[in-house]
PDB file of N, CA and C in Angstrom:
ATOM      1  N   UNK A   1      10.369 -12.649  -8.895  1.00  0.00           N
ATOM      2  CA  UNK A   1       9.561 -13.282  -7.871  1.00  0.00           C
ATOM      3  C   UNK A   1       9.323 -12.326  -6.708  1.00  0.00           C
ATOM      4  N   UNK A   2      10.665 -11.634  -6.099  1.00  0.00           N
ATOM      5  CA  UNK A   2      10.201 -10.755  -5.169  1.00  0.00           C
ATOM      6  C   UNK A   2       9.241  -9.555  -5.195  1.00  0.00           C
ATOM      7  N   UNK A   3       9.720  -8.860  -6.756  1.00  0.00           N
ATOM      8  CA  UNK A   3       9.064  -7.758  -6.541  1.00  0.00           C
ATOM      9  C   UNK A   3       7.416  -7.722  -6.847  1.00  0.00           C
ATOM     10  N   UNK A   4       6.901  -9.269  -7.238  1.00  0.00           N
ATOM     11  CA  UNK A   4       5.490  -9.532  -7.569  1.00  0.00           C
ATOM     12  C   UNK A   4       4.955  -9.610  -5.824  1.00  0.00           C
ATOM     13  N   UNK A   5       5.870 -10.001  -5.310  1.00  0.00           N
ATOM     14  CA  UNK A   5       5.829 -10.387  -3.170  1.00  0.00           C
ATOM     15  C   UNK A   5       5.417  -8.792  -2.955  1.00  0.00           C
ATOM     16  N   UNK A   6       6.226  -7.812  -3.822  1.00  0.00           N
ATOM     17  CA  UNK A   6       6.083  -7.012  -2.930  1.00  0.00           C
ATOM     18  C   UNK A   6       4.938  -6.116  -3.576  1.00  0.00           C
ATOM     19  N   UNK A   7       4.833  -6.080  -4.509  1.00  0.00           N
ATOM     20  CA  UNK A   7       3.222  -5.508  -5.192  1.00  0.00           C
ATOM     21  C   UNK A   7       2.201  -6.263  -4.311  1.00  0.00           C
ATOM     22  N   UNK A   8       1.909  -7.631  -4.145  1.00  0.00           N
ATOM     23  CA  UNK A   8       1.209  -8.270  -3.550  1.00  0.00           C
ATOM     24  C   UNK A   8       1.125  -7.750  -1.985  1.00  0.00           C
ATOM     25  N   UNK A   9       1.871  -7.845  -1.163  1.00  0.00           N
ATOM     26  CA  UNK A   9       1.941  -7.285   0.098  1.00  0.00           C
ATOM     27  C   UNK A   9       1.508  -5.808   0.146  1.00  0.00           C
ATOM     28  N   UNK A  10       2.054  -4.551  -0.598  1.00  0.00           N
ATOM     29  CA  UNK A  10       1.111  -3.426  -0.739  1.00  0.00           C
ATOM     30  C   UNK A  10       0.049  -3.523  -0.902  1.00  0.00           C
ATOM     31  N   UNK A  11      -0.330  -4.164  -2.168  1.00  0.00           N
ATOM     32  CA  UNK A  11      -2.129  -3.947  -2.528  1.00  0.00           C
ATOM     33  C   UNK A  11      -2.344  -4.784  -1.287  1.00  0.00           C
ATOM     34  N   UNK A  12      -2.244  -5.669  -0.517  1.00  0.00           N
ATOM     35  CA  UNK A  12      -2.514  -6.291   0.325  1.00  0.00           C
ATOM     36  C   UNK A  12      -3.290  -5.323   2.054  1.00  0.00           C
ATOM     37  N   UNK A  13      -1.732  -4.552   1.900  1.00  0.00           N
ATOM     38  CA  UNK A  13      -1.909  -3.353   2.976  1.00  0.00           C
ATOM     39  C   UNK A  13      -3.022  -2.218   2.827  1.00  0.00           C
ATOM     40  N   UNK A  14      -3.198  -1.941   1.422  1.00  0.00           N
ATOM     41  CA  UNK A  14      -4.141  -1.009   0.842  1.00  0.00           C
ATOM     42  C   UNK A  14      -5.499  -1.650   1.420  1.00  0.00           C
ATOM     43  N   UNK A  15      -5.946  -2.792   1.807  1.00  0.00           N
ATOM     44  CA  UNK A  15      -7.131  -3.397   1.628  1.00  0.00           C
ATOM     45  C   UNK A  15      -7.140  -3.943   3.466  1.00  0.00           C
ATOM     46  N   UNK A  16      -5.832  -3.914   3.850  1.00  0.00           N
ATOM     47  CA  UNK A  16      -6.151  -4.847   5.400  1.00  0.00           C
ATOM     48  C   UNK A  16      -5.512  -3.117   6.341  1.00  0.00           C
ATOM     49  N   UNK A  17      -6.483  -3.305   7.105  1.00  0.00           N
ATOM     50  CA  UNK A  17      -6.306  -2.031   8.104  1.00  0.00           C
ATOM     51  C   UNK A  17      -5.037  -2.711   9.132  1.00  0.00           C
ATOM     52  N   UNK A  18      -5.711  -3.282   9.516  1.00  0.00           N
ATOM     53  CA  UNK A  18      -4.253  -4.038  10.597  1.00  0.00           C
ATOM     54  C   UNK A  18      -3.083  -4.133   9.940  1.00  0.00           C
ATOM     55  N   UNK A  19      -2.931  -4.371   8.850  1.00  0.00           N
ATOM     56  CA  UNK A  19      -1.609  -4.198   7.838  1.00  0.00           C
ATOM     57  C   UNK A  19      -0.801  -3.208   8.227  1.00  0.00           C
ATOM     58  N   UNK A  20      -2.232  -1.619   7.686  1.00  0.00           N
ATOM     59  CA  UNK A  20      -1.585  -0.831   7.601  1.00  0.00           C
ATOM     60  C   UNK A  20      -1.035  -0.292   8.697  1.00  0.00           C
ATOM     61  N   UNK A  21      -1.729  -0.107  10.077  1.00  0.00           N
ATOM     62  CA  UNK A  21      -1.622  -0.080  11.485  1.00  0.00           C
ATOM     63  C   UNK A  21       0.124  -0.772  11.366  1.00  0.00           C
ATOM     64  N   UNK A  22       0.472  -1.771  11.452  1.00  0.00           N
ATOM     65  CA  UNK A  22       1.666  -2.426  11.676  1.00  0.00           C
ATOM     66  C   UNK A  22       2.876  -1.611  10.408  1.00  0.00           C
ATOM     67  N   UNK A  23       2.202  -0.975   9.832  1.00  0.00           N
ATOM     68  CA  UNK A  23       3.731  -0.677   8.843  1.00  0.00           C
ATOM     69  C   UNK A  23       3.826   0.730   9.327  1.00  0.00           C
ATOM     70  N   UNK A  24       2.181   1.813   9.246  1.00  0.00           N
ATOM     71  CA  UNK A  24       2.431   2.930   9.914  1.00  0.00           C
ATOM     72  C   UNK A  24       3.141   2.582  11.463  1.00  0.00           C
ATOM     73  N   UNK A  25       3.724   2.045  12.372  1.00  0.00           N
ATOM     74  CA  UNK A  25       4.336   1.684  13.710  1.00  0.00           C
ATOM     75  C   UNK A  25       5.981   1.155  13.034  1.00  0.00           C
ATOM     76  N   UNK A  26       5.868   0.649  11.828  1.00  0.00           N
ATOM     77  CA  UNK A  26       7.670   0.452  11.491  1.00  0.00           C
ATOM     78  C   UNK A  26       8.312   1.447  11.530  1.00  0.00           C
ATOM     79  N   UNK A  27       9.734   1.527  11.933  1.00  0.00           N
ATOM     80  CA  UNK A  27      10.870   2.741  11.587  1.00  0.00           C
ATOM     81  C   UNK A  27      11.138   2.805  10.655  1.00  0.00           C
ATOM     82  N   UNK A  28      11.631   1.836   9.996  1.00  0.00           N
ATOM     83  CA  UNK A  28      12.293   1.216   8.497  1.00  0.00           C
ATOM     84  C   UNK A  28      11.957   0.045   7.740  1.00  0.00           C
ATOM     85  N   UNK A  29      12.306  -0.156   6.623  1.00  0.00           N
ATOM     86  CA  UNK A  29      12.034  -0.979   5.708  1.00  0.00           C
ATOM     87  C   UNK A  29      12.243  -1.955   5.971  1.00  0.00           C
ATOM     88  N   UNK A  30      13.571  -2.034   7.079  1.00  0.00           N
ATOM     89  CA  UNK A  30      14.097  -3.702   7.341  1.00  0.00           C
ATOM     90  C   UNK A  30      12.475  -4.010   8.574  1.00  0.00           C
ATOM     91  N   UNK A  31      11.991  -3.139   9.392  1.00  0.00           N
ATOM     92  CA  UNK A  31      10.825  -3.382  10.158  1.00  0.00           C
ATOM     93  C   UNK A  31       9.725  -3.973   9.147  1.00  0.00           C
ATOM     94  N   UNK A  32       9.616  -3.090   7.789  1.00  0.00           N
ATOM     95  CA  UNK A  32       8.415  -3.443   7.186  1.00  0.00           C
ATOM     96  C   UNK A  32       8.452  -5.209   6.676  1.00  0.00           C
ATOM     97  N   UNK A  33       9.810  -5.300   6.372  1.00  0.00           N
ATOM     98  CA  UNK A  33      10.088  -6.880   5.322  1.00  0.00           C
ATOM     99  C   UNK A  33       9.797  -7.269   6.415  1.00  0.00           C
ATOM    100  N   UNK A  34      10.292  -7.339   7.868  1.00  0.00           N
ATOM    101  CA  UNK A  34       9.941  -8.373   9.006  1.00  0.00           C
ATOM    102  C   UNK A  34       8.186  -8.487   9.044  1.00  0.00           C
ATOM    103  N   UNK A  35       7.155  -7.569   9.015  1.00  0.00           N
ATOM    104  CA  UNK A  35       6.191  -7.613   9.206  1.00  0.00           C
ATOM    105  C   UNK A  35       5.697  -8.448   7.773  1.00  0.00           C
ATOM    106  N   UNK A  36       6.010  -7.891   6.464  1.00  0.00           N
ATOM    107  CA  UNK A  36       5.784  -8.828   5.328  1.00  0.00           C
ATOM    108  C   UNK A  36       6.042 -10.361   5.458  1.00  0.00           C
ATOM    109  N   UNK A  37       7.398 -10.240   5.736  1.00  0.00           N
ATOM    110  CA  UNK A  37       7.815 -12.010   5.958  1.00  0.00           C
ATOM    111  C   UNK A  37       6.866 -12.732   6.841  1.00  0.00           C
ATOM    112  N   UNK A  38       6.068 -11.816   8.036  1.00  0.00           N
ATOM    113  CA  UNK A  38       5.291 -12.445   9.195  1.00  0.00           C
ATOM    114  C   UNK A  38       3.909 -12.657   8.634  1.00  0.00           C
ATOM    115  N   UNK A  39       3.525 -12.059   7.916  1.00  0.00           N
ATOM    116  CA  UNK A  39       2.652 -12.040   6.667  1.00  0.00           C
ATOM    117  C   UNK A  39       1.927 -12.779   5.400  1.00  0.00           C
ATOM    118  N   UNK A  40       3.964 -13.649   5.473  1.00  0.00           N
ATOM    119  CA  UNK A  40       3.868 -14.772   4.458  1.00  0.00           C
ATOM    120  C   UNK A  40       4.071 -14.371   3.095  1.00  0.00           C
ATOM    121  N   UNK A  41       5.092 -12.866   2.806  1.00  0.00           N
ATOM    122  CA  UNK A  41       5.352 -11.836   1.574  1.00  0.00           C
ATOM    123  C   UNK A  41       6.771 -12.687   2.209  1.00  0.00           C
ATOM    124  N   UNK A  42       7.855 -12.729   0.544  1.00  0.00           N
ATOM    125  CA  UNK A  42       9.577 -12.892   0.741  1.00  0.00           C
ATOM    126  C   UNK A  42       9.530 -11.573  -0.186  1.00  0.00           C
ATOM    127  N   UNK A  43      10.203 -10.483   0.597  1.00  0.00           N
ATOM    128  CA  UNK A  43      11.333  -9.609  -0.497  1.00  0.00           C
ATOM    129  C   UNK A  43      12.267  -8.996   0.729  1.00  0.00           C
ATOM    130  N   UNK A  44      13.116  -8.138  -0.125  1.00  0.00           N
ATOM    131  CA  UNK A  44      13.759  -7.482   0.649  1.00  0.00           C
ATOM    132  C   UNK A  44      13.545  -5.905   0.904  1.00  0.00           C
ATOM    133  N   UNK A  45      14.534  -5.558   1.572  1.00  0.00           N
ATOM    134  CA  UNK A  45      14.600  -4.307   2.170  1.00  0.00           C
ATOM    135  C   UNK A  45      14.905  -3.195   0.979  1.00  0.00           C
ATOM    136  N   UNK A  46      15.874  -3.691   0.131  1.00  0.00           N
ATOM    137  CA  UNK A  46      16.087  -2.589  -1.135  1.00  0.00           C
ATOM    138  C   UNK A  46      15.008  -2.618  -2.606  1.00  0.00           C
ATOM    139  N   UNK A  47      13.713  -4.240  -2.283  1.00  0.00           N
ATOM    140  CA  UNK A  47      12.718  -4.250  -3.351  1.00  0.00           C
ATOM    141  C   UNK A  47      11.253  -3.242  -3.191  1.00  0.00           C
ATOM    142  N   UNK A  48      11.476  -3.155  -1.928  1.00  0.00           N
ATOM    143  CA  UNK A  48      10.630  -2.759  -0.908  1.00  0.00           C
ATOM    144  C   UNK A  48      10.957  -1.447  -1.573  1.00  0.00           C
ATOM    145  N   UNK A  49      12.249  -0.901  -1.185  1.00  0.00           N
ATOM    146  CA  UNK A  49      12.031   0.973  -1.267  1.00  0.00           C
ATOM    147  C   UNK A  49      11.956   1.272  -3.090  1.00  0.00           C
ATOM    148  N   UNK A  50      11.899   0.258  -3.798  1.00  0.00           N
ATOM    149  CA  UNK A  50      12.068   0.278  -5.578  1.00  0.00           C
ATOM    150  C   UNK A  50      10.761   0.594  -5.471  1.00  0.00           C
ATOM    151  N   UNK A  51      10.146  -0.271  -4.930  1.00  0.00           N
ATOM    152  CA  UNK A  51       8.584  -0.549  -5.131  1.00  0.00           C
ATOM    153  C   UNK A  51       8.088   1.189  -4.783  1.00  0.00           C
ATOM    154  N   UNK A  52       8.205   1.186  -3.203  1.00  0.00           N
ATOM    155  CA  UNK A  52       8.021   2.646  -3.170  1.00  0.00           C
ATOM    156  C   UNK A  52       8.329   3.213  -4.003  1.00  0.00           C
ATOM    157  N   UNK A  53       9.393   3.864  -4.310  1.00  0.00           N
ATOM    158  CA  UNK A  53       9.690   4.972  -4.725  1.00  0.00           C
ATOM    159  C   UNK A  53       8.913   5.085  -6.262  1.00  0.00           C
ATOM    160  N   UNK A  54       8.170   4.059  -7.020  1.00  0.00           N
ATOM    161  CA  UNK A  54       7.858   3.992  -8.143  1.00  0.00           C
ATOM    162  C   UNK A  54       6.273   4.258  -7.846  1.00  0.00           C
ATOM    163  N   UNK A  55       5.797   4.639  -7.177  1.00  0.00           N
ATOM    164  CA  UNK A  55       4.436   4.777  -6.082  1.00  0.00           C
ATOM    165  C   UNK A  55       4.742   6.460  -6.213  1.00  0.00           C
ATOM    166  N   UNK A  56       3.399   7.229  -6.084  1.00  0.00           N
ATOM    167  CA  UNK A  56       3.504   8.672  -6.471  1.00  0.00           C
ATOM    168  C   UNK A  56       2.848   8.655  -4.851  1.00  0.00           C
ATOM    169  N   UNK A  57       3.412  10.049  -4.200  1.00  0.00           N
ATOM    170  CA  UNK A  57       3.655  10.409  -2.804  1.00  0.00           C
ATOM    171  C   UNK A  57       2.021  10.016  -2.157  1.00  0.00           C
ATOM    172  N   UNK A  58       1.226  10.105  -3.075  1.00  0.00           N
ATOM    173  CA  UNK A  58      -0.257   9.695  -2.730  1.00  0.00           C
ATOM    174  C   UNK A  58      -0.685   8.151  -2.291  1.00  0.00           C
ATOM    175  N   UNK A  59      -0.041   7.823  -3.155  1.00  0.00           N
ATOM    176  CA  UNK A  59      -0.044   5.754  -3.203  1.00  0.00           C
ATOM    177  C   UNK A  59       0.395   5.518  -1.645  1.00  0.00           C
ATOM    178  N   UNK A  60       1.508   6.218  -1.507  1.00  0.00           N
ATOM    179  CA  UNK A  60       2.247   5.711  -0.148  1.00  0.00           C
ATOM    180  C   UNK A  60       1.835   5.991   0.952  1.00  0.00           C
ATOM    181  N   UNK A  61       1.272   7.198   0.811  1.00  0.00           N
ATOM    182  CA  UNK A  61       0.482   7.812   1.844  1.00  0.00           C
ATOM    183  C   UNK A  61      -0.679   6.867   2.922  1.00  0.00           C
ATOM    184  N   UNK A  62      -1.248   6.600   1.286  1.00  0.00           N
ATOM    185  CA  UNK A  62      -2.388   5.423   1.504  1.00  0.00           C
ATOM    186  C   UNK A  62      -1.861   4.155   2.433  1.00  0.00           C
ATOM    187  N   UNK A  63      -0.870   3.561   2.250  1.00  0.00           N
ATOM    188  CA  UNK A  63      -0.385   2.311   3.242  1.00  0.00           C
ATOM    189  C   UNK A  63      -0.027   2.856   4.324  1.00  0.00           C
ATOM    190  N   UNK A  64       1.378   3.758   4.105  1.00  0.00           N
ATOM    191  CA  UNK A  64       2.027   4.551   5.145  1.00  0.00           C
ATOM    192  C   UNK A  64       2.220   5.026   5.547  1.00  0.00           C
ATOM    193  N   UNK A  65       1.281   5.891   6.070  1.00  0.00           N
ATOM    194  CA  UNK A  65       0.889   7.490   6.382  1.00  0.00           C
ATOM    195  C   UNK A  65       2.102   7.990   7.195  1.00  0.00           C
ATOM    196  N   UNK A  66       3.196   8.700   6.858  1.00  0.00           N
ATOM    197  CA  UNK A  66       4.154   8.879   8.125  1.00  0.00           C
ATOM    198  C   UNK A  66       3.737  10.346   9.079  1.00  0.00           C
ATOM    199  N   UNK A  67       2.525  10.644   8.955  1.00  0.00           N
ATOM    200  CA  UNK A  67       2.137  11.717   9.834  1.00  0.00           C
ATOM    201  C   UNK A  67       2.397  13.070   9.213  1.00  0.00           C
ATOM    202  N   UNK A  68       1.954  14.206   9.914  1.00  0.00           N
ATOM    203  CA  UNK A  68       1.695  15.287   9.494  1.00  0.00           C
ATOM    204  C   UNK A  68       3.222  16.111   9.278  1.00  0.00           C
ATOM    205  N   UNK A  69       3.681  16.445  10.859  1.00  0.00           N
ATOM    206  CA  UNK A  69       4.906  16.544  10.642  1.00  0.00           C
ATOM    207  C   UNK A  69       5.774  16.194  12.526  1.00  0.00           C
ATOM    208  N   UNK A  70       6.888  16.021  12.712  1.00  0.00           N
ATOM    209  CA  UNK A  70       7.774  16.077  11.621  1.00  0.00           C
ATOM    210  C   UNK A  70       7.454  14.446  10.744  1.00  0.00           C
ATOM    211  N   UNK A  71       7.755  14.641   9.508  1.00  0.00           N
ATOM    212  CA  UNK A  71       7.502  13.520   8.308  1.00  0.00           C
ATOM    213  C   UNK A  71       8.700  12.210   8.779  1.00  0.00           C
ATOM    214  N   UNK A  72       8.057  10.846   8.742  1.00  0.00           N
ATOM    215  CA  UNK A  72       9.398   9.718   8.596  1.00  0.00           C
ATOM    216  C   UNK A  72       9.443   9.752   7.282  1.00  0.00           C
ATOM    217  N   UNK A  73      10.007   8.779   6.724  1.00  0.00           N
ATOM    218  CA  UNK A  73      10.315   8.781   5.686  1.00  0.00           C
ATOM    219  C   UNK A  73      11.139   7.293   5.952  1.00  0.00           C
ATOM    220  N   UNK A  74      10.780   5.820   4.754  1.00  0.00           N
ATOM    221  CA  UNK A  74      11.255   4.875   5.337  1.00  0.00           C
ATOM    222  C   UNK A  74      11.795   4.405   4.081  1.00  0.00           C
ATOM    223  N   UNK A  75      13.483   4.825   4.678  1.00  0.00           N
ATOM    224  CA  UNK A  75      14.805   4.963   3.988  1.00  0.00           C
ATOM    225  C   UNK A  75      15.523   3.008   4.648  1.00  0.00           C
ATOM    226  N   UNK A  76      16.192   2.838   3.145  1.00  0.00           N
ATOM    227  CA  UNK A  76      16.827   1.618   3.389  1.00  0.00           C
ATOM    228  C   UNK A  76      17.878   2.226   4.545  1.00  0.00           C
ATOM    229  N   UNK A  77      18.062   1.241   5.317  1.00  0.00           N
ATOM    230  CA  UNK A  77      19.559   0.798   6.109  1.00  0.00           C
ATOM    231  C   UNK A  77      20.721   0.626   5.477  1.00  0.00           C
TER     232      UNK A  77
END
């Protein structure tokens, strides 16, 4: 159930600019699930970085641009 929340909430972000605006401004993953949950997405913080990490550095880019340098990188808690 979650990790369909959390495919849904990406492709979601891919398509809503304000999405992406609010996740590029998160520190971390536990920031991003708060913005998902506000959203009306349930997953968590460790479905969230599965999801990523199964996303090729391009995919992610696309939602979460963490800037040029220095790079974030949005590591579970």
């Amino acid at each position: 159930m979650s990790q369909t929340s959390v495919t849904e909430f990406l492709a979601a972000a891919k398509k809503d600019q304000a999405l992406r605006q609010k996740l590029k401004a998160a520190m971390d993953t536990h920031g991003c699930v708060k913005i998902g949950k506000d959203s009306g997405y349930e997953f968590t913080a460790e479905e969230l970085q599965t999801q990523l990490n199964s996303m090729s550095e391009e995919e992610v880019a696309e939602i979460v641009n963490p800037g040029v340098a220095p790079r974030r990188h949005i590591d579970p808690q």
